[in-house]
Protein backbone atom coordinates (compact mmCIF):
# COMPACT_ATOMS: atom_id res chain seq x y z
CA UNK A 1 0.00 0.00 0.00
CA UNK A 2 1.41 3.73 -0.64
CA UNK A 3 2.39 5.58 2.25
CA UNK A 4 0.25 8.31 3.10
CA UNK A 5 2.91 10.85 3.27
CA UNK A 6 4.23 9.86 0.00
CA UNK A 7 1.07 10.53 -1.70
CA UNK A 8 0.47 13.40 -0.19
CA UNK A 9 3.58 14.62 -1.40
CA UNK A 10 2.99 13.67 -4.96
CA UNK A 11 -0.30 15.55 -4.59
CA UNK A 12 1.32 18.58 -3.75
CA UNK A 13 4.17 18.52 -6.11
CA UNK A 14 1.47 18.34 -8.53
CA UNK A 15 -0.37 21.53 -7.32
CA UNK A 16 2.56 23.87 -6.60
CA UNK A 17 3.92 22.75 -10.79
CA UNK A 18 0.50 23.90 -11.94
CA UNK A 19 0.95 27.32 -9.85
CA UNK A 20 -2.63 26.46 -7.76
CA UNK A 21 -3.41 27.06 -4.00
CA UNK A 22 -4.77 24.49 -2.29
CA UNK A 23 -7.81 27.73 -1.95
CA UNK A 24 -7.78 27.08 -5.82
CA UNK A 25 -7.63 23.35 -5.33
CA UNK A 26 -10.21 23.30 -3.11
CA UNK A 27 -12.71 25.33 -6.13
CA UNK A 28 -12.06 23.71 -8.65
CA UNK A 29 -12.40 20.31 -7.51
CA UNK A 30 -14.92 21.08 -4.86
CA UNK A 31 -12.56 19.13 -2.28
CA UNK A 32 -12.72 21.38 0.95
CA UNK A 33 -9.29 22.93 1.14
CA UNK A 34 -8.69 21.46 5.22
CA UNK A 35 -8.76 18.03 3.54
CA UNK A 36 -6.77 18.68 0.95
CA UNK A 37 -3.82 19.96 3.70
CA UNK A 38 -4.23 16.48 5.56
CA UNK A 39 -3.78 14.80 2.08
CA UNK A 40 -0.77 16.61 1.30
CA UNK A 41 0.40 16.55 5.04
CA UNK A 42 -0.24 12.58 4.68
CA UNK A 43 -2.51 12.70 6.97
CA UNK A 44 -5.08 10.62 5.83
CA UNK A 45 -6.02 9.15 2.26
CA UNK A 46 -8.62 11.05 -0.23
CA UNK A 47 -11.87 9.13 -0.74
CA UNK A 48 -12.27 7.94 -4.29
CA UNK A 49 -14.29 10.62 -5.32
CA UNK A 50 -12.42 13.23 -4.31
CA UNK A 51 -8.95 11.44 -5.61
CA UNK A 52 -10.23 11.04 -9.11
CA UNK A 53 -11.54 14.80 -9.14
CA UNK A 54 -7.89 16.05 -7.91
CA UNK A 55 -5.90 13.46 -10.50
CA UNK A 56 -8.34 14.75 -13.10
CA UNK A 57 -7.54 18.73 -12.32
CA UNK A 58 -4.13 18.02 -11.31
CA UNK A 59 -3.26 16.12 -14.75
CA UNK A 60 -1.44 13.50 -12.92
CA UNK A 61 -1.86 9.20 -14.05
CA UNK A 62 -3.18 7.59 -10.97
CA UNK A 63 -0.88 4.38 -12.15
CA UNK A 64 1.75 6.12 -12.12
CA UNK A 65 1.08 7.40 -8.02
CA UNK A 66 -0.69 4.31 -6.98
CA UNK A 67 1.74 1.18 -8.82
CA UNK A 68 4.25 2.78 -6.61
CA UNK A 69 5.97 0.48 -4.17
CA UNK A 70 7.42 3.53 -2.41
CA UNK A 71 7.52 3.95 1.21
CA UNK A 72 9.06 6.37 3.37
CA UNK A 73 11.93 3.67 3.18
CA UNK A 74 12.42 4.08 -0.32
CA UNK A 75 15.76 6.46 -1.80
CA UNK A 76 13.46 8.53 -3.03
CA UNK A 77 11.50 9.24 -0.89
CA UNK A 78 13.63 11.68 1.44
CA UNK A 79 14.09 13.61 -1.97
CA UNK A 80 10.31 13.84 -2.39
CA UNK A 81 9.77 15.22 0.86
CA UNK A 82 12.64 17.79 0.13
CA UNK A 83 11.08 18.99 -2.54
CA UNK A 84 7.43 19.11 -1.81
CA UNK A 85 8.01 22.35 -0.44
CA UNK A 86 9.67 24.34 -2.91
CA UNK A 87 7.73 26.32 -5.51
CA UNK A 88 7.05 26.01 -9.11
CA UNK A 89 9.28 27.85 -10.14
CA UNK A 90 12.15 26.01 -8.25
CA UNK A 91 10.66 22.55 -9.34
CA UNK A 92 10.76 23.65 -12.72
CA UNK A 93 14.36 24.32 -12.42
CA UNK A 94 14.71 21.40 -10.74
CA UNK A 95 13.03 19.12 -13.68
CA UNK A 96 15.32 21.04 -16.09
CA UNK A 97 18.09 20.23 -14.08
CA UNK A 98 17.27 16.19 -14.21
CA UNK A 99 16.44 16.38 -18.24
CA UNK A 100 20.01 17.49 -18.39
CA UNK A 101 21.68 14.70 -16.03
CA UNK A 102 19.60 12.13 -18.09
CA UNK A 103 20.26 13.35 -21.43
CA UNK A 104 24.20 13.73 -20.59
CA UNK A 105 24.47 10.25 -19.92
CA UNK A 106 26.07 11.34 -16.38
CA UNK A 107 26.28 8.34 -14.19
């Protein structure tokens, strides 16, 4: 099963790279914006509903979150929650940053 926090993560990563408040979140998929901090927080899970309404808005493939194996054991993991709180403008440069590693062939 995914971790909680790990999700919640990946939710917010999400949000902040499409430049929306959780206030914004919370409008436009009619998810009440408390919830939506105890997602991200990992808190608790999202009901169904509410998860397919914020993968929809988010533009993120729920098999890609939920095939996961992650856990907050996982390498990646500490990265993730590094990085959940920077803004879109620094994940951008982050993403930019890993396009370049990969396409460099730098191992």
């Amino acid at each position: 099963m995914l971790d909680k926090k790990l999700l919640g993560n990946k939710l917010k990563i999400a949000r902040v790279k499409k430049n929306l408040s959780q206030y914004d979140l919370e409008n436009l998929a009619d998810v009440d914006q408390r919830l939506i901090t105890r997602y991200e927080n990992g808190k608790c899970y999202p009901k169904l509903d509410a998860f397919v309404k914020l993968i929809k808005i988010l533009e993120i493939d729920a098999n890609e979150i939920l095939e996961q194996k992650n856990n907050l054991k996982s390498p990646y993991s500490n990265i993730m929650q590094k990085i959940s709180f920077l803004s879109a403008k620094q994940l951008n440069f982050i993403e930019l940053v890993v396009d370049n590693l990969t396409k460099s062939g730098l191992k």
